[in-house]
Structures are given as C-alpha cells and as structure tokens.
Protein backbone atom coordinates (compact mmCIF):
# COMPACT_ATOMS: atom_id res chain seq x y z
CA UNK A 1 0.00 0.00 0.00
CA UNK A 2 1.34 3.61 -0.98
CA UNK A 3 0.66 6.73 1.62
CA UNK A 4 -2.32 7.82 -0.72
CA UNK A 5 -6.53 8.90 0.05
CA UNK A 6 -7.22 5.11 -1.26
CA UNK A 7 -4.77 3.19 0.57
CA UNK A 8 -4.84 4.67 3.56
CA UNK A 9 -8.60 4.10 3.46
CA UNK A 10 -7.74 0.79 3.25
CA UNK A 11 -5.35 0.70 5.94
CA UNK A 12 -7.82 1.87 8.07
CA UNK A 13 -10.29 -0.63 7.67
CA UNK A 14 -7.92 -3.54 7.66
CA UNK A 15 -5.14 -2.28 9.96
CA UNK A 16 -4.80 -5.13 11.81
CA UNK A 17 -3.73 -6.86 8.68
CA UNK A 18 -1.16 -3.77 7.46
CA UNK A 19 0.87 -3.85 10.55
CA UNK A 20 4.16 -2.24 9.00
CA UNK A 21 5.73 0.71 7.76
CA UNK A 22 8.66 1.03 4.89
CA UNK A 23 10.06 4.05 5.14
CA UNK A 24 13.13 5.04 3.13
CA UNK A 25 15.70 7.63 3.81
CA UNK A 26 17.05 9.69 1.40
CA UNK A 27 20.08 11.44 0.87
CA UNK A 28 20.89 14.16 -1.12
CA UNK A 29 23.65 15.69 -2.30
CA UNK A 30 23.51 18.36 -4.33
CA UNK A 31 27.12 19.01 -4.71
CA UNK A 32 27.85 19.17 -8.72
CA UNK A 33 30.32 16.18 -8.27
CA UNK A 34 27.81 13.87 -5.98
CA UNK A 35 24.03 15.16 -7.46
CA UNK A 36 24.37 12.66 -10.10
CA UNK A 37 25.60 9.35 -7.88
CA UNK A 38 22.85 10.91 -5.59
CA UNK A 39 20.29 11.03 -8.30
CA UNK A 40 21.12 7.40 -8.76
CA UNK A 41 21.04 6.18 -5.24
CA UNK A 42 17.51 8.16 -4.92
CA UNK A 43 15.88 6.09 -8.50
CA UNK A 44 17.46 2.46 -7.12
CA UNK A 45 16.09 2.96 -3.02
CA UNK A 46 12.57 4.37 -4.76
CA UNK A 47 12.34 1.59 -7.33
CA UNK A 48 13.50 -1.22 -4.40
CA UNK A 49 11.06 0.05 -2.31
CA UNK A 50 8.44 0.27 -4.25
CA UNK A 51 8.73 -2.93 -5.67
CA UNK A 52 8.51 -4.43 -1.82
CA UNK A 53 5.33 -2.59 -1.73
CA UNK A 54 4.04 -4.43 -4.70
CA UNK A 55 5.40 -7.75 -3.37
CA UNK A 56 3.99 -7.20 0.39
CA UNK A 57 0.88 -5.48 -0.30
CA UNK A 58 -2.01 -5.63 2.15
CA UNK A 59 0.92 -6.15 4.97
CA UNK A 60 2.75 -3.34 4.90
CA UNK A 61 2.69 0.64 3.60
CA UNK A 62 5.32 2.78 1.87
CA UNK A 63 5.55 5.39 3.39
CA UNK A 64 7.13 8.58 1.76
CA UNK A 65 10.79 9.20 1.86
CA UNK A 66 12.34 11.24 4.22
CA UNK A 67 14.09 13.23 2.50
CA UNK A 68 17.66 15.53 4.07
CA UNK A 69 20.98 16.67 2.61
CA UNK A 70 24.13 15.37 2.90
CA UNK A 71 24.86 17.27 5.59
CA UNK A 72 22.45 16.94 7.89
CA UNK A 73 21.25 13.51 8.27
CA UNK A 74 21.20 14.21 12.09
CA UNK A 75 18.66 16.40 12.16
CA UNK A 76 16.33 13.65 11.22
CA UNK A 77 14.53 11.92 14.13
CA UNK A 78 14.30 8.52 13.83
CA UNK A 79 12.57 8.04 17.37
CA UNK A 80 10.14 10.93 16.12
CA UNK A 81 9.03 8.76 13.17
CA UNK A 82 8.79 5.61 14.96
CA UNK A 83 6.77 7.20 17.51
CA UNK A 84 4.29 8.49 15.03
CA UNK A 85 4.00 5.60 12.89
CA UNK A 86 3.36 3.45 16.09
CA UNK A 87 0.40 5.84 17.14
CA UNK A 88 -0.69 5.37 13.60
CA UNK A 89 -1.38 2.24 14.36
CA UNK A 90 1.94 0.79 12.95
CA UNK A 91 3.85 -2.14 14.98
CA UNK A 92 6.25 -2.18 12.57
CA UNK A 93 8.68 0.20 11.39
CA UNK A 94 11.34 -0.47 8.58
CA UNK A 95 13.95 2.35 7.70
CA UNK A 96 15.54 1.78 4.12
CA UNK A 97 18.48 3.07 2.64
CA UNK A 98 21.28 3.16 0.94
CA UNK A 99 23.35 5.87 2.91
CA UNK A 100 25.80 4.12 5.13
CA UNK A 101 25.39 6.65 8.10
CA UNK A 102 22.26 5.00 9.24
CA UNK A 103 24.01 1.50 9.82
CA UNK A 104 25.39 3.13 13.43
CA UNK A 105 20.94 3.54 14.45
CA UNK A 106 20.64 -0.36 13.59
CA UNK A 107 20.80 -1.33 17.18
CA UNK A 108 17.80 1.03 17.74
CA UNK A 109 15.77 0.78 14.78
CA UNK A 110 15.00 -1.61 12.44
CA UNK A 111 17.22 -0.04 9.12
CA UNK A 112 17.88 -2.31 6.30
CA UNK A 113 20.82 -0.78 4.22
CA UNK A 114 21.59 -1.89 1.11
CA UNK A 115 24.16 -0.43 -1.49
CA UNK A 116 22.91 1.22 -4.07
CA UNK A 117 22.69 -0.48 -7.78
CA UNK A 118 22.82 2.36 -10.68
CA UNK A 119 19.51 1.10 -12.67
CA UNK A 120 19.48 4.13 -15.16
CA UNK A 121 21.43 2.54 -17.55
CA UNK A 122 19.24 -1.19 -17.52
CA UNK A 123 16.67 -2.34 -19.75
CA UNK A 124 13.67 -3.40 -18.03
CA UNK A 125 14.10 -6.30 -18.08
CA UNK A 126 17.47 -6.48 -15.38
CA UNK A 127 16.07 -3.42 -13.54
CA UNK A 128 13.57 -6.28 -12.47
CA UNK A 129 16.28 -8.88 -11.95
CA UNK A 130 17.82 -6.76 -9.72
CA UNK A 131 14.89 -5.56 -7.63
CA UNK A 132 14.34 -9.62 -7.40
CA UNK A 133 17.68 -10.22 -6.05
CA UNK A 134 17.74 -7.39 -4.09
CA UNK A 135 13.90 -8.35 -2.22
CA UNK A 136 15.67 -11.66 -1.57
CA UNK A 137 18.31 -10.27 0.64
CA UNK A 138 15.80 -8.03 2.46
CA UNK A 139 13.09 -10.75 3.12
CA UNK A 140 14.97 -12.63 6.13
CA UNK A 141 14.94 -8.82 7.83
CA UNK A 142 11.15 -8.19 7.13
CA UNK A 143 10.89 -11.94 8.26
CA UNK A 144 12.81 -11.57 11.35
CA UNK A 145 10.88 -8.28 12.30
CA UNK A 146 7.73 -10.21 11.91
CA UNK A 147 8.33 -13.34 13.82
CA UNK A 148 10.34 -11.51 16.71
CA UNK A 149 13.44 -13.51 15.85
C-alpha cells in the first residue's frame, strides 16, 4: 500500500492486517560532483522500495521518503518517526536506505541498508532482476521483524 486517500482508506479498515511501515531515507547531495551518484542512489532505493510494496501489499505501507541533505542527516529523528507511525497504528517500522550513516541507528531501529545499484542505464528487463535479487536479501529482515526472531 502507498501513503495515498485510497490506501490509507484501506489501511484503516484492515489495519490489523497492514501492521508495517517502509520508510526510506534519502540522501541528497547536491554538490555538482555527488548530485548525479545521488540522483542514482535516490531512482534504485525508490524503485527497491516500491517494488517491496508491490510484493507485500495488504501487509505493509510505503511510506514517503524522508528526504535531508548530505549534511544533515542528524537532524532527522528517527525516534520521532517511529513514535508516530506506532500511534498510527503501525507495529512495525522499517527504515531503508542506501546511505551508510544509518548502519550506526541499527541497534535502535529496524534499518535495512543496502548499497545502491545504478539502474538508469538497464533495460527493463534487469532493472527487475535486480529488484528480485535485491527483495531476496531483504526478506529474512522483514521476516525476522515479523516473527520476533
């Protein structure tokens, strides 16, 4: 389910069911040398996400990226989020990303990094390879969130 009027409808009515958030951070850096590695990291963390959405849906909600520059990825509040999501009515709450920073928070919160894959230059065809390969090394974390283990 996406953060939209229809799917948060259907959260709603079926929350007991869509018991977890994705939520993926996002870092830019809009430095002329970086913006374009940036831009990259941005399209692969947006299409992997997505395509857990589409793989999980009616369990879990992507929720929009939280979005902060280079230099200031401590000014976001993880706690903050979590605490909001879990008054939403969330029990789960899965940070994504692909900026290494958040790796030091995984004893805290449940952050799944991954590095990020440059899929501008794939046909379709791989960019869906990939996102396969890639859900198959995040499904043992959104298995272990779900089973307590």
């Amino acid at each position: 389910m996406f953060f939209n009027a229809k799917d948060v409808e259907q959260f709603q009515a079926h929350q007991q069911f869509i018991d977890t958030a994705v939520v993926p951070l996002l870092n830019m850096d809009l430095a002329q040398q970086k913006i374009r590695h940036s831009s990259s990291q941005a399209e692969f963390l947006m299409s992997l996400t997505a395509f857990i959405e589409h793989q999980f849906k009616g369990r879990l909600m992507l929720i929009p990226p939280i979005t902060y520059l280079e230099q200031m990825p401590q000014q976001v509040d993880l706690a903050v989020w979590k605490e909001a999501l879990e008054n939403a009515g969330f029990k789960h709450i899965i940070f994504a990303t692909c900026d290494h920073h958040w790796t030091s928070m995984q004893a805290d919160y449940n952050i799944i990094w991954l590095p990020a894959i440059p899929l501008e230059s794939m046909d379709a065809s791989m960019k869906q390879k990939i996102l396969e390969d890639q859900l198959k090394l995040v499904i043992p974390s959104l298995t272990k969130e779900w089973t307590g283990y």
